[in-house]
C-alpha atoms as a PDB file:
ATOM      1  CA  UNK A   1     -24.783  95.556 125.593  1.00  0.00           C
ATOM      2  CA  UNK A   2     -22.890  98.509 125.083  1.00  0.00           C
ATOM      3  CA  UNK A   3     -21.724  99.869 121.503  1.00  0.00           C
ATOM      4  CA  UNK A   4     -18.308 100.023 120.863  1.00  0.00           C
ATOM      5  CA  UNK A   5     -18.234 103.959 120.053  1.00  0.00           C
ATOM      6  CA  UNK A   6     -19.378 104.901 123.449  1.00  0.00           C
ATOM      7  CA  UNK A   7     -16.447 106.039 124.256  1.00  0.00           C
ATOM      8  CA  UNK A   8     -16.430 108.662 120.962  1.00  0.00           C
ATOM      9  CA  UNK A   9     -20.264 109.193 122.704  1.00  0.00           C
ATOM     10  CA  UNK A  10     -18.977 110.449 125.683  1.00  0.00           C
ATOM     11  CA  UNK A  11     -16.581 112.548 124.426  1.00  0.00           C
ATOM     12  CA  UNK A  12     -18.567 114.484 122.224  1.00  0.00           C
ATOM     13  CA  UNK A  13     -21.258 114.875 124.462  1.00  0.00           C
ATOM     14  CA  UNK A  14     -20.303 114.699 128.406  1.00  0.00           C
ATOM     15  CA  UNK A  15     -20.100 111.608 130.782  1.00  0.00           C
ATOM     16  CA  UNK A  16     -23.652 112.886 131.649  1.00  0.00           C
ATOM     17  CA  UNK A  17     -25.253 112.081 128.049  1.00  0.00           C
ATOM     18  CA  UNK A  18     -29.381 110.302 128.208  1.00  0.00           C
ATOM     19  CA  UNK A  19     -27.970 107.991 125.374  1.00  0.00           C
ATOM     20  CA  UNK A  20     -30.639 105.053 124.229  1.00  0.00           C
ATOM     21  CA  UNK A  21     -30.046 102.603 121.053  1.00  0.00           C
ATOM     22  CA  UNK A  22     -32.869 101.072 118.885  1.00  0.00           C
ATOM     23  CA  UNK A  23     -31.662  97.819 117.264  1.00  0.00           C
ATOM     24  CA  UNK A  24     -33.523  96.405 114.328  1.00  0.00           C
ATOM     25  CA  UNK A  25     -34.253  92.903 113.920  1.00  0.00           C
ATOM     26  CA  UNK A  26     -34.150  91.084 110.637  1.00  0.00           C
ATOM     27  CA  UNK A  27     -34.940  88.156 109.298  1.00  0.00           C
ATOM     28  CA  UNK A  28     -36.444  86.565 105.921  1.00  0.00           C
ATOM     29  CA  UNK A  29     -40.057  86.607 107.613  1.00  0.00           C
ATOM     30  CA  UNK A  30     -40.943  83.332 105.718  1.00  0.00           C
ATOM     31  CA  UNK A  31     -39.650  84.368 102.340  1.00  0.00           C
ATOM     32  CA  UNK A  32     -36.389  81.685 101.741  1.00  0.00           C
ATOM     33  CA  UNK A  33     -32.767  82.229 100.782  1.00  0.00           C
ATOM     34  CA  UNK A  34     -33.856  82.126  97.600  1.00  0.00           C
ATOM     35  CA  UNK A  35     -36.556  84.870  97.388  1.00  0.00           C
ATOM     36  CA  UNK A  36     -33.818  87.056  98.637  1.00  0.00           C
ATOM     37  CA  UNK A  37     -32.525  89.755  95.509  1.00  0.00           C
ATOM     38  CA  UNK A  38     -29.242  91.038  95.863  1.00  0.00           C
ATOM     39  CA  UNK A  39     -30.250  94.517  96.365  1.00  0.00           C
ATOM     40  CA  UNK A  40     -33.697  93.954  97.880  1.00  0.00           C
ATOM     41  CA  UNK A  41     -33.490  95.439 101.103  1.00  0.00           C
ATOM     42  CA  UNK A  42     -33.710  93.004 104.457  1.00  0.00           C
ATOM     43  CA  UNK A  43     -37.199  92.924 106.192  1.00  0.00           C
ATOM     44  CA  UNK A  44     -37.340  94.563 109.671  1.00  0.00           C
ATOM     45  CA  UNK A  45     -38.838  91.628 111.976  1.00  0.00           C
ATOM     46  CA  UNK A  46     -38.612  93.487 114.980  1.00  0.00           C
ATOM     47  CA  UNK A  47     -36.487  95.806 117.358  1.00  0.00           C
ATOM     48  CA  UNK A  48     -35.610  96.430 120.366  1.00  0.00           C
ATOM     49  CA  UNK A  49     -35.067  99.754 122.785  1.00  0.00           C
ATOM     50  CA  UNK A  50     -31.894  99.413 125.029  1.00  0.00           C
ATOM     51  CA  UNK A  51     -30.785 102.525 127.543  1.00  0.00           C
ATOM     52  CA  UNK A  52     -26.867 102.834 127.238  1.00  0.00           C
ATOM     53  CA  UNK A  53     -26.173 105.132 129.166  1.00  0.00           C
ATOM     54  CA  UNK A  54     -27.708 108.293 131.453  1.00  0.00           C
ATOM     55  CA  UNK A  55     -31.687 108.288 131.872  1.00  0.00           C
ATOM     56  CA  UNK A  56     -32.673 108.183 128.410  1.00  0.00           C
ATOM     57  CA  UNK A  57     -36.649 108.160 127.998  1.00  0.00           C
ATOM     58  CA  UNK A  58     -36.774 105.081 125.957  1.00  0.00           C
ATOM     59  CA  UNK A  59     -40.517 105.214 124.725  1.00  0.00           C
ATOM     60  CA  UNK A  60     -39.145 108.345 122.566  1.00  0.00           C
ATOM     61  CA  UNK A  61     -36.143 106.239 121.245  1.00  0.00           C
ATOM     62  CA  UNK A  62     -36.712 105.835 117.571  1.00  0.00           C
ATOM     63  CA  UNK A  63     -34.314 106.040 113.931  1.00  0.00           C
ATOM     64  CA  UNK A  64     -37.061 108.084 112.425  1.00  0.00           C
ATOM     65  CA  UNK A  65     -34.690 111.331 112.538  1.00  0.00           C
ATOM     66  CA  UNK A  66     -31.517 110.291 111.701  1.00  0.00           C
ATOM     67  CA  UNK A  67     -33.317 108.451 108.456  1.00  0.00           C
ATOM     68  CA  UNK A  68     -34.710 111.583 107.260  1.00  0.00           C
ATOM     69  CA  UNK A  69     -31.124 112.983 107.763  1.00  0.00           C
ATOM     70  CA  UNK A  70     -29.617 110.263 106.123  1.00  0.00           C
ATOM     71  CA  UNK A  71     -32.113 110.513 103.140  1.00  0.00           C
ATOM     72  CA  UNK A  72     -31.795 114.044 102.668  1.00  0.00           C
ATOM     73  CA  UNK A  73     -28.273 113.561 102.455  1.00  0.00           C
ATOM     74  CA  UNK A  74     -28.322 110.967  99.597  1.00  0.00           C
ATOM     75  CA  UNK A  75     -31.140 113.028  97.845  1.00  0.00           C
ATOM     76  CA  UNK A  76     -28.770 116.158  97.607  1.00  0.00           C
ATOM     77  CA  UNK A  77     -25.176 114.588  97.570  1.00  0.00           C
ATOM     78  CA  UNK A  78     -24.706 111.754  94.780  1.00  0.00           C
ATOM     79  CA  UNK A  79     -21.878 110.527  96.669  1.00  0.00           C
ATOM     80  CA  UNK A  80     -24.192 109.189  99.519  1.00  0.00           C
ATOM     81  CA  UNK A  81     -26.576 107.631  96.827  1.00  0.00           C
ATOM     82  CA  UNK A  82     -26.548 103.584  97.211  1.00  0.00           C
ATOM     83  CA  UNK A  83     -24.883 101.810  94.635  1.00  0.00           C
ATOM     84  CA  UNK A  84     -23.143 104.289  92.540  1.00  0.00           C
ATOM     85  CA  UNK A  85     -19.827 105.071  90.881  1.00  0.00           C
ATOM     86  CA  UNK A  86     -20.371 108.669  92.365  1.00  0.00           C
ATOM     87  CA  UNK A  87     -17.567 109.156  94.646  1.00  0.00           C
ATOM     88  CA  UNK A  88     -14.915 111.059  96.513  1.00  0.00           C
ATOM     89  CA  UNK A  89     -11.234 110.524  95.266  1.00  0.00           C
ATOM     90  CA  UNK A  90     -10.261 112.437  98.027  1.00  0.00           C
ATOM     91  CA  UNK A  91     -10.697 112.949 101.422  1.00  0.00           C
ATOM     92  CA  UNK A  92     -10.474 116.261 101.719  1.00  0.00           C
ATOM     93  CA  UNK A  93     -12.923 116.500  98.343  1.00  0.00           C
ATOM     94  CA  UNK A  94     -15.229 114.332 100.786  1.00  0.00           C
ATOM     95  CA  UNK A  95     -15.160 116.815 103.593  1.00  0.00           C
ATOM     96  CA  UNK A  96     -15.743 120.271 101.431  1.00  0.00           C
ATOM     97  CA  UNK A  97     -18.698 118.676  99.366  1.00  0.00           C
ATOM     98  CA  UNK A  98     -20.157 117.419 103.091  1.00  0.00           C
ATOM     99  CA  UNK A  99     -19.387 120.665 104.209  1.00  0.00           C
ATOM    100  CA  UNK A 100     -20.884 123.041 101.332  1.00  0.00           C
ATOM    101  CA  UNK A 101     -24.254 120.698 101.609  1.00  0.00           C
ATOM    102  CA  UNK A 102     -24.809 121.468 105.604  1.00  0.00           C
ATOM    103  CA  UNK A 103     -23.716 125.107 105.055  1.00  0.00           C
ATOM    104  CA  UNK A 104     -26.595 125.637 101.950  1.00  0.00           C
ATOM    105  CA  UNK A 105     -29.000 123.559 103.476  1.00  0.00           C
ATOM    106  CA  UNK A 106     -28.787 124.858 107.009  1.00  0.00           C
ATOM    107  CA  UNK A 107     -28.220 128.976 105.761  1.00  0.00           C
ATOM    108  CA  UNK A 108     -29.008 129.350 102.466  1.00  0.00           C
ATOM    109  CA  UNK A 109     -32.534 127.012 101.555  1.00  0.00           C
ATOM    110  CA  UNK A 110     -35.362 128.274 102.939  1.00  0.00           C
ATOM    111  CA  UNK A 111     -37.707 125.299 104.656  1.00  0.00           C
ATOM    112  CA  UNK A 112     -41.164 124.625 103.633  1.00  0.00           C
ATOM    113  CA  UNK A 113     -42.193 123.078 106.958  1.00  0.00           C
ATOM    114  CA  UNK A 114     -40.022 126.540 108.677  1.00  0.00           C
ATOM    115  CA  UNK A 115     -40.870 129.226 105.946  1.00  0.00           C
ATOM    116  CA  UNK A 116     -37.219 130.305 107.132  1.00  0.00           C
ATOM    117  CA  UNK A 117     -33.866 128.910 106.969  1.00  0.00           C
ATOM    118  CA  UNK A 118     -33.785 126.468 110.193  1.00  0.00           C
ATOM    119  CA  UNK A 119     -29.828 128.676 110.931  1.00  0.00           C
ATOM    120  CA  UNK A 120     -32.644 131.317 111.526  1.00  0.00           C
ATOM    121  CA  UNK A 121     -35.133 129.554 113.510  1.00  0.00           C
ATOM    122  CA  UNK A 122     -32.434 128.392 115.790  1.00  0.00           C
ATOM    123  CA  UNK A 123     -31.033 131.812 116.464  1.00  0.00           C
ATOM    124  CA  UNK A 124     -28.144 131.719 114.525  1.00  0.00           C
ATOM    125  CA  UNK A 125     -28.789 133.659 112.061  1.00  0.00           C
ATOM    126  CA  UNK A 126     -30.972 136.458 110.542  1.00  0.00           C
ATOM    127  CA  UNK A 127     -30.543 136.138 107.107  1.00  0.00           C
ATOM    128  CA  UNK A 128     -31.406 133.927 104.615  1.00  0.00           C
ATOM    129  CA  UNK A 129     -27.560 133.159 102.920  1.00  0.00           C
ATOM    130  CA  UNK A 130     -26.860 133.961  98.957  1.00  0.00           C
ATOM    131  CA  UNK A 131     -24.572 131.538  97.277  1.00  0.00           C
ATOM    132  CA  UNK A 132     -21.859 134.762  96.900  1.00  0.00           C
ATOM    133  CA  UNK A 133     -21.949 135.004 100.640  1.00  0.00           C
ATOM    134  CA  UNK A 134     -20.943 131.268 101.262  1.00  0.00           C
ATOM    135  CA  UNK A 135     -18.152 131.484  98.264  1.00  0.00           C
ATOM    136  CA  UNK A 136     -16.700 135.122 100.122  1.00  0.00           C
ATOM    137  CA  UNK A 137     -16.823 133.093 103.614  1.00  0.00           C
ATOM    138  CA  UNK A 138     -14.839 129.872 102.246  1.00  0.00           C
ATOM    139  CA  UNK A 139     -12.620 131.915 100.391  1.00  0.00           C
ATOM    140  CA  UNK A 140     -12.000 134.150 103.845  1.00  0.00           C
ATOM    141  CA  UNK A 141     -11.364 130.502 105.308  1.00  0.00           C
ATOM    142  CA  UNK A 142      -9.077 129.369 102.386  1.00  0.00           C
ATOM    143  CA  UNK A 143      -6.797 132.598 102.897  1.00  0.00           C
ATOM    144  CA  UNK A 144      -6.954 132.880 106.801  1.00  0.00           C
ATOM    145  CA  UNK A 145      -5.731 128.477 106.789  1.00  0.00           C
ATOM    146  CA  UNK A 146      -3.213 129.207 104.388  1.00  0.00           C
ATOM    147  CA  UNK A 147      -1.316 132.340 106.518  1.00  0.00           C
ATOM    148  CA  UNK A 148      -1.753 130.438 109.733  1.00  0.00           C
ATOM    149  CA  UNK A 149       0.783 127.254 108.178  1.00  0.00           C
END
C-alpha cells in the first residue's frame, strides 16, 4: 500500500529516499456510537509500520516528531488552532504568517532544550536574530521581488 503523494516524496527527496509510514488504527474500543462527542477525539486501537519505499529502519518509524511540530505550530499560530474562526483570507497572508513563524522560531528564539537558536546549532547561523533584523531581511526581499517583475 503505497500513499498517493509518493510521487511529491520522491521529488522532494530523490528516488533513493528510506521512506516508512505509521498508520493509526481507530476504533470505539467498546465505547458505542453514542458515547462518541462531536469533538472528542477518536481512540487509537492500534497501528501499524509499513516500509514504502528505500530501506527504511522501521523499528524507528514513529509520528512522535511531526506531532510536536504540528503542536508547536498550533501553540504559536492561531490559524492552525482546531476549531477556530482564526483564519487566513488569503493565500499569500497564509504563506507570510507560516513563513515569519519558522523564520522567529528557527533564528530568533533561543531553545531551552539547545540554550541556542537550533539555526545555530545546525551551522547556519551564529547569531541569535533580533526582530529588526528579520523586518530589514523581508523588506530586502519585498524590494528585490518587486524590481525583478
Amino acid at each position: 500500500m503505497a500513499p498517493s503523494n509518493l510521487w511529491q516524496i520522491e521529488d522532494a527527496f530523490g528516488a533513493d529516499v528510506d521512506y516508512a509510514m505509521l498508520i493509526k488504527l481507530y476504533g470505539t474500543l467498546g465505547h458505542t456510537a453514542e458515547d462518541a462527542h462531536r469533538y472528542s477525539p477518536a481512540e487509537c486501537s492500534g497501528t501499524m509500520k509499513r516500509k514504502i519505499t528505500g530501506n527504511p529502519n522501521v523499528k524507528d518509524v514513529s509520528t512522535s516528531y511531526i506531532e510536536r511540530a504540528n503542536l508547536t505550530m498550533r501553540m504559536h499560530m492561531r490559524r492552525f488552532t482546531r476549531l477556530t474562526n482564526a483564519f487566513s483570507k488569503k493565500l499569500e497572508n497564509h504563506v507570510h504568517a507560516v513563513s515569519l513563524h519558522f523564520m522567529f522560531y528557527n533564528f530568533c528564539r533561543i531553545h531551552s532544550s539547545l540554550r541556542i537558536t537550533p539555526s545555530m546549532a545546525a551551522g547556519i547561523d551564529d547569531h541569535v536574530w533580533s526582530m529588526e533584523e528579520v523586518v530589514m531581511m523581508a523588506d530586502t526581499q519585498d524590494v528585490t521581488e518587486r524590481k525583478s517583475k
